[in-house]
Structure formats: structure tokens, C-alpha cells
PDB file of N, CA and C in Angstrom:
ATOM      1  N   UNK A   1      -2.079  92.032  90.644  1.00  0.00           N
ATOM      2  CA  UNK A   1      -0.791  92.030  91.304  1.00  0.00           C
ATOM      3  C   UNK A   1       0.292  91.949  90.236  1.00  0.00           C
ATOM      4  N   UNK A   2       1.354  92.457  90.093  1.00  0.00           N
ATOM      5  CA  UNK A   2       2.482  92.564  89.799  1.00  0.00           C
ATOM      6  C   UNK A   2       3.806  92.080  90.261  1.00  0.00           C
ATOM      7  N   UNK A   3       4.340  90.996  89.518  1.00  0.00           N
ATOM      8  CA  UNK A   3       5.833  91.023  90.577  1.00  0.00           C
ATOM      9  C   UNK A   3       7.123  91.106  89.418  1.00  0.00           C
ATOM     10  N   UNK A   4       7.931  91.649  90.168  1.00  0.00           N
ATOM     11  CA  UNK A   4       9.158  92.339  89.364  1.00  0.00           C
ATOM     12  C   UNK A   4      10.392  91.640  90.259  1.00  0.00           C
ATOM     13  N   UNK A   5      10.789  91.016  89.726  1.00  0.00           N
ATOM     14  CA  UNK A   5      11.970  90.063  89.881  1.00  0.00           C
ATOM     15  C   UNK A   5      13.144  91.528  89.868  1.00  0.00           C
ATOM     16  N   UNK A   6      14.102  91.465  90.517  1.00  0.00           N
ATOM     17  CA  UNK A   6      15.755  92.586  90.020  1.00  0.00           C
ATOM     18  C   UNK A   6      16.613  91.514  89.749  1.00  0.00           C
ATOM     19  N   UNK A   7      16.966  90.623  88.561  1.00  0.00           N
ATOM     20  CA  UNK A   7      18.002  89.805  88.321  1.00  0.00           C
ATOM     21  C   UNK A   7      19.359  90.438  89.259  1.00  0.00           C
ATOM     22  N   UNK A   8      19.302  91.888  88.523  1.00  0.00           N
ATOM     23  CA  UNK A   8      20.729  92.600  88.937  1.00  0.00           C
ATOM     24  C   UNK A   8      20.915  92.680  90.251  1.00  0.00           C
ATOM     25  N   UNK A   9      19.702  92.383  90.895  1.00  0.00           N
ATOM     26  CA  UNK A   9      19.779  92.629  92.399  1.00  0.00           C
ATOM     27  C   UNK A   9      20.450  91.130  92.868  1.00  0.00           C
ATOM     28  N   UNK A  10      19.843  90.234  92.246  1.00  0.00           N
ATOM     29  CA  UNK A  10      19.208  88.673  92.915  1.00  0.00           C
ATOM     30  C   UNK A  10      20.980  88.522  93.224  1.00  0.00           C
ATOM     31  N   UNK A  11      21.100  87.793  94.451  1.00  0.00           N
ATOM     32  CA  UNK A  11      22.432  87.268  95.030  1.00  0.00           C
ATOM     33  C   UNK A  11      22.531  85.486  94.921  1.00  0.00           C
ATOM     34  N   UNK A  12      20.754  85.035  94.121  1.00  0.00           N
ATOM     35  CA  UNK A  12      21.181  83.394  94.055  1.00  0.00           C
ATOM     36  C   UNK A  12      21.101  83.104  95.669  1.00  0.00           C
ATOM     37  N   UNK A  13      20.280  83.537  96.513  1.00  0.00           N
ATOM     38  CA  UNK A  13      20.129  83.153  97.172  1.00  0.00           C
ATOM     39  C   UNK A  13      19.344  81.970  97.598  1.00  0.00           C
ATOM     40  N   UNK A  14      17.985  82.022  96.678  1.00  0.00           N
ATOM     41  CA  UNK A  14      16.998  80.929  96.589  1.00  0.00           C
ATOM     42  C   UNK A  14      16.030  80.871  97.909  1.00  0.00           C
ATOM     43  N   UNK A  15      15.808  81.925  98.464  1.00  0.00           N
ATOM     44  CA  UNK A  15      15.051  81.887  99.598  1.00  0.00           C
ATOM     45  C   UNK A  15      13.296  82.189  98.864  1.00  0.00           C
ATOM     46  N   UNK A  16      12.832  82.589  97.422  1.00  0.00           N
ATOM     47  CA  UNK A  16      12.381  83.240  96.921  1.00  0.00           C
ATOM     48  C   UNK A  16      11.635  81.796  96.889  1.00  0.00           C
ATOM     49  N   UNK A  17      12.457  81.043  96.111  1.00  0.00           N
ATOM     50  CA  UNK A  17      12.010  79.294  95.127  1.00  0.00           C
ATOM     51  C   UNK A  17      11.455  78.577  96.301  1.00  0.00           C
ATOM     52  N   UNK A  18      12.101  78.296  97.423  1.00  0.00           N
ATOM     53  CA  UNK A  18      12.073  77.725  98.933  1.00  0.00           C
ATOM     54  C   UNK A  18      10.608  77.799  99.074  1.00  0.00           C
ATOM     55  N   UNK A  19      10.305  79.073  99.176  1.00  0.00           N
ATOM     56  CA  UNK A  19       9.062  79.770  99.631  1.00  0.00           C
ATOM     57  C   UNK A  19       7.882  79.635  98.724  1.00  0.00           C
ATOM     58  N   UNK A  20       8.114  80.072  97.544  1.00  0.00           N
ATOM     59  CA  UNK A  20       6.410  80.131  96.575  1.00  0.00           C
ATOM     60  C   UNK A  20       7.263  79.434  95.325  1.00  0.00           C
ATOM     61  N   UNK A  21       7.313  78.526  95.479  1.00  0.00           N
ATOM     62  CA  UNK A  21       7.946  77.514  94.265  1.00  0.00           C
ATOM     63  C   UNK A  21       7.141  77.509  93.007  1.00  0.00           C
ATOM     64  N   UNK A  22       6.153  77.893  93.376  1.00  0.00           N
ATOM     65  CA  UNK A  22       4.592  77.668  92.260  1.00  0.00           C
ATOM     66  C   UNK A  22       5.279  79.264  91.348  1.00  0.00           C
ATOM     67  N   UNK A  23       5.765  79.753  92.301  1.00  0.00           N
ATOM     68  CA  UNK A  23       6.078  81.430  91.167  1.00  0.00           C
ATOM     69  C   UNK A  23       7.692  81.571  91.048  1.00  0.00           C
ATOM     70  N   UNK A  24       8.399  80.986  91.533  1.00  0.00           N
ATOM     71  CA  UNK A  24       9.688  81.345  90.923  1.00  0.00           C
ATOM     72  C   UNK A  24      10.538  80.488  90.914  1.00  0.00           C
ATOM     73  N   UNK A  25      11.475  80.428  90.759  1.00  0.00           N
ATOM     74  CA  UNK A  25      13.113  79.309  90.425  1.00  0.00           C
ATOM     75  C   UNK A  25      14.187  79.996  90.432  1.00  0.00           C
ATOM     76  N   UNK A  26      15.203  79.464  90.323  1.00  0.00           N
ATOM     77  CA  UNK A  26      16.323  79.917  89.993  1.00  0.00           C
ATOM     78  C   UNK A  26      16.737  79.262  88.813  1.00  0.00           C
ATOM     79  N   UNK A  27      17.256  80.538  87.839  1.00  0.00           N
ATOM     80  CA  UNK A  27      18.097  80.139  86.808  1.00  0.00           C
ATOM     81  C   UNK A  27      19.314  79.168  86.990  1.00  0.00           C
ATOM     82  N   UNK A  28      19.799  77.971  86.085  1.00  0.00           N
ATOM     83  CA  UNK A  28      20.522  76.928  85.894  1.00  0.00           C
ATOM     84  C   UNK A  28      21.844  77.613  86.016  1.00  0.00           C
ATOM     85  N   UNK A  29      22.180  78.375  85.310  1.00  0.00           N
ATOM     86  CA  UNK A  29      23.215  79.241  84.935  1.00  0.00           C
ATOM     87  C   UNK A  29      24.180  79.634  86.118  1.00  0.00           C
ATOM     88  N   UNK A  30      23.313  80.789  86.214  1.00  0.00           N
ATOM     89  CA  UNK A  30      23.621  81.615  87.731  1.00  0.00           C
ATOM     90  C   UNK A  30      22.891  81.468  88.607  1.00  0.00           C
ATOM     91  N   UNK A  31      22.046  81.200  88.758  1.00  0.00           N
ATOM     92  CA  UNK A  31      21.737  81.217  90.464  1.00  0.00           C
ATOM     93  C   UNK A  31      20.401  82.420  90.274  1.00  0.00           C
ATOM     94  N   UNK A  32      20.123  82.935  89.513  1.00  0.00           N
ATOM     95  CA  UNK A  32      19.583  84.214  89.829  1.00  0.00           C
ATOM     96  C   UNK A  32      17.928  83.424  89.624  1.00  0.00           C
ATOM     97  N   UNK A  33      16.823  84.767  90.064  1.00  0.00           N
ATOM     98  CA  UNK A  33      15.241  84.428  90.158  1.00  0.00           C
ATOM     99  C   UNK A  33      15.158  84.612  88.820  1.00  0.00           C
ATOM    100  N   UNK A  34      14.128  83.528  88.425  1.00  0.00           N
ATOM    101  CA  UNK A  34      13.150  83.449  87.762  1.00  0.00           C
ATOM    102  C   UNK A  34      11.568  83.601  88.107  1.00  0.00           C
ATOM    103  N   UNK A  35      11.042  84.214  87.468  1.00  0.00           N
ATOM    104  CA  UNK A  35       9.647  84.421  87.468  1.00  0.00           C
ATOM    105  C   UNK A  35       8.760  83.179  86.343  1.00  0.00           C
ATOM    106  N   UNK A  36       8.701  82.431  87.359  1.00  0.00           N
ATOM    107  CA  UNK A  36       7.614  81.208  86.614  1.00  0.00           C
ATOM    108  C   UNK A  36       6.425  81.497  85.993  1.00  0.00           C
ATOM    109  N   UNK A  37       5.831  82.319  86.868  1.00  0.00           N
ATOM    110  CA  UNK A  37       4.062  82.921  86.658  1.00  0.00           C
ATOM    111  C   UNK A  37       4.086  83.856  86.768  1.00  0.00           C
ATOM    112  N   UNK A  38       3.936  84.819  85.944  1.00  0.00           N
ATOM    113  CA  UNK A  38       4.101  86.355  86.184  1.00  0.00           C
ATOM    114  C   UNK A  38       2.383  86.742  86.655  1.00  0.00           C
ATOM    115  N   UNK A  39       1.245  85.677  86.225  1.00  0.00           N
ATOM    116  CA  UNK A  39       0.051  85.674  86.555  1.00  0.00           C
ATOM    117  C   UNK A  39      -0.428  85.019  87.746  1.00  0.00           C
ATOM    118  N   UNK A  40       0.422  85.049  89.125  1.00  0.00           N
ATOM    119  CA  UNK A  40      -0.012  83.712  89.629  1.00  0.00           C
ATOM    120  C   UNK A  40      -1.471  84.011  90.495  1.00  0.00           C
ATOM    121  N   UNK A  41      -2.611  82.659  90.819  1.00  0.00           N
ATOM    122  CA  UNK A  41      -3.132  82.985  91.369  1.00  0.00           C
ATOM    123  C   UNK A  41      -3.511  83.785  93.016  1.00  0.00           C
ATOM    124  N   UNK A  42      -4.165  84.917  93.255  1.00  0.00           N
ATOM    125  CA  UNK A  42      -4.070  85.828  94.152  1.00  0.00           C
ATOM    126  C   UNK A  42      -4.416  84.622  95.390  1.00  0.00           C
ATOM    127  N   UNK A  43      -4.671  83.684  95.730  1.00  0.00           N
ATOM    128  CA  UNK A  43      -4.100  82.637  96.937  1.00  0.00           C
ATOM    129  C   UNK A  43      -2.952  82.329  96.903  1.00  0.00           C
ATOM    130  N   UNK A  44      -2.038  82.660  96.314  1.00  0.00           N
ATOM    131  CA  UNK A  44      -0.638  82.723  96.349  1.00  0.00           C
ATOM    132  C   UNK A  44       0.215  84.228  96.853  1.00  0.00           C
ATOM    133  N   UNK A  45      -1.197  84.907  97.199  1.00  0.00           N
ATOM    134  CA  UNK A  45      -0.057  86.651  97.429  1.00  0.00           C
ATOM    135  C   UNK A  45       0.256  86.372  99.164  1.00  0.00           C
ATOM    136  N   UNK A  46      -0.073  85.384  99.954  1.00  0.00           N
ATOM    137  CA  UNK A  46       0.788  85.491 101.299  1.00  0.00           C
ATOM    138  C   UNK A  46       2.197  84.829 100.894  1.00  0.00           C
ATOM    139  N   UNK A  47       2.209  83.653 100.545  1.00  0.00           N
ATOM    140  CA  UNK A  47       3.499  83.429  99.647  1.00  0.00           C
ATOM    141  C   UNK A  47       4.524  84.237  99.212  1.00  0.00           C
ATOM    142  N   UNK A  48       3.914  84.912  97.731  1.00  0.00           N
ATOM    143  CA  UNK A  48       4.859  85.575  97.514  1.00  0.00           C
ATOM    144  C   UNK A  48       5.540  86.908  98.047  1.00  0.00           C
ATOM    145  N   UNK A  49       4.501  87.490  98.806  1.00  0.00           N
ATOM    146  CA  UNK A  49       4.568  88.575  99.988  1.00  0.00           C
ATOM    147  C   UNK A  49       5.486  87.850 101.137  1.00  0.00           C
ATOM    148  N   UNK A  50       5.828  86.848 101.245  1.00  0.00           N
ATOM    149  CA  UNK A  50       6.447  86.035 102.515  1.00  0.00           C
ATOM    150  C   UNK A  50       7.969  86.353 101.570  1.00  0.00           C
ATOM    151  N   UNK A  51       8.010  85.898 100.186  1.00  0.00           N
ATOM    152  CA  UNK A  51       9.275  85.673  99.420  1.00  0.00           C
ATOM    153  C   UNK A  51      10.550  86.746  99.089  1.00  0.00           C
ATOM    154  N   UNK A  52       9.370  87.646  98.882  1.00  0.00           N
ATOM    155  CA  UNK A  52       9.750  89.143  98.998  1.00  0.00           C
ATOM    156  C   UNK A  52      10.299  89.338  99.946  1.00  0.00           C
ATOM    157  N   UNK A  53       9.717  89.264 101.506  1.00  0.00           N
ATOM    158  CA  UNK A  53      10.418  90.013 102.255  1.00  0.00           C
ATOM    159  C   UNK A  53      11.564  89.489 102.876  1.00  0.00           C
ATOM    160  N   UNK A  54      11.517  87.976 102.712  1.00  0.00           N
ATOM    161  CA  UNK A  54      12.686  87.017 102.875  1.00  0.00           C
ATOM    162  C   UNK A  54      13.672  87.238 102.377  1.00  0.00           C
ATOM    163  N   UNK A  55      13.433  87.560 100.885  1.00  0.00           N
ATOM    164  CA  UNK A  55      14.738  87.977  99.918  1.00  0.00           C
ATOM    165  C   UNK A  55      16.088  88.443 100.745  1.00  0.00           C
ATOM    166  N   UNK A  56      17.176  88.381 101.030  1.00  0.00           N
ATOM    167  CA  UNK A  56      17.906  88.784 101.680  1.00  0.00           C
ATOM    168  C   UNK A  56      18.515  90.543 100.712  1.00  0.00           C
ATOM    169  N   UNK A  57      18.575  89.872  99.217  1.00  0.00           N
ATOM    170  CA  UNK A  57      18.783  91.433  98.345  1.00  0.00           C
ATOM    171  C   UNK A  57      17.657  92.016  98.425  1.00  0.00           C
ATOM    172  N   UNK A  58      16.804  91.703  98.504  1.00  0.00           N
ATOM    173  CA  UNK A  58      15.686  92.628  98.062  1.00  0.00           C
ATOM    174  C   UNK A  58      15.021  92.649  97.161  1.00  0.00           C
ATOM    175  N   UNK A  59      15.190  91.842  96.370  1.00  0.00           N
ATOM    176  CA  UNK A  59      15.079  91.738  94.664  1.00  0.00           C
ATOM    177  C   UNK A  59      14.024  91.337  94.182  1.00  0.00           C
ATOM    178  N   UNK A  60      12.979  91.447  95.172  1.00  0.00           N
ATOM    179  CA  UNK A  60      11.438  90.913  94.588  1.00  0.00           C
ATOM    180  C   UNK A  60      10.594  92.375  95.014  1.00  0.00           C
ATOM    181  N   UNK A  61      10.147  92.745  93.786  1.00  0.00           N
ATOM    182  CA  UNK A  61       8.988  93.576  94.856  1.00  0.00           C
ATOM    183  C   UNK A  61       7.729  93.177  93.812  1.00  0.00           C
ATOM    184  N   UNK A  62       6.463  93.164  94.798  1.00  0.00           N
ATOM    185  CA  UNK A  62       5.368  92.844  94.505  1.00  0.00           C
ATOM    186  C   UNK A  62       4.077  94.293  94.615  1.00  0.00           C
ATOM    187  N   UNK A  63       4.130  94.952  93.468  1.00  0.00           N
ATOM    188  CA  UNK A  63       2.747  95.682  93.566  1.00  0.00           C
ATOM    189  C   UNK A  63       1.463  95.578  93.725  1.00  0.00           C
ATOM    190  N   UNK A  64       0.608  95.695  94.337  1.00  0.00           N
ATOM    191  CA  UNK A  64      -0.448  95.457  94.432  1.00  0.00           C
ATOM    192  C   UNK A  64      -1.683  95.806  93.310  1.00  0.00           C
TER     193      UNK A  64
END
């Protein structure tokens, strides 16, 4: 699995962190996603598949 954060996208919404905390954050700064685990374990892909689609920008997509 693959996940690709869009900083440029991210609005700092934090619906991403809320959700699979184990894989992302928000930067201190701005507000924007961080990618904690770019490896995380695959019992975590309903999670981050939940985070993704929550995203209100859009700014997560997860390849399979």
C-alpha cells in the first residue's frame, strides 16, 4: 500500500489524525498532514481508507 499525503491540497482540517492517528498528524506550523508511517501495518488499511475518504480536500489518496 501506498499513501500520498497533497500538503498543497491539505485545508488543516485534521479529520485524517482524528481517524488513523497511528499514520498521520498535523504539522505544528500550519495545520497541514503529516505522514507518520509511510509503512503502516495493512490492519490499519480500513482506517486509513476511512481517512481518505473523510478528508474534506481530498488530500489523501491511498494506492493499493
Amino acid at each position: 500500500m501506498k499513501i500520498i499525503p497533497d500538503k498543497d491540497k491539505c485545508i488543516g482540517a485534521g479529520q485524517c489524525a482524528l481517524i488513523a492517528a497511528d499514520v498521520f498528524d498535523q504539522h505544528d506550523e500550519d495545520g497541514r498532514v503529516m505522514l507518520l508511517n509511510p509503512d503502516p501495518p495493512h490492519e490499519l488499511l480500513p482506517q486509513i481508507e476511512q481517512a481518505a475518504a473523510g478528508c474534506p480536500a481530498l488530500a489523501i489518496t491511498v494506492q493499493r
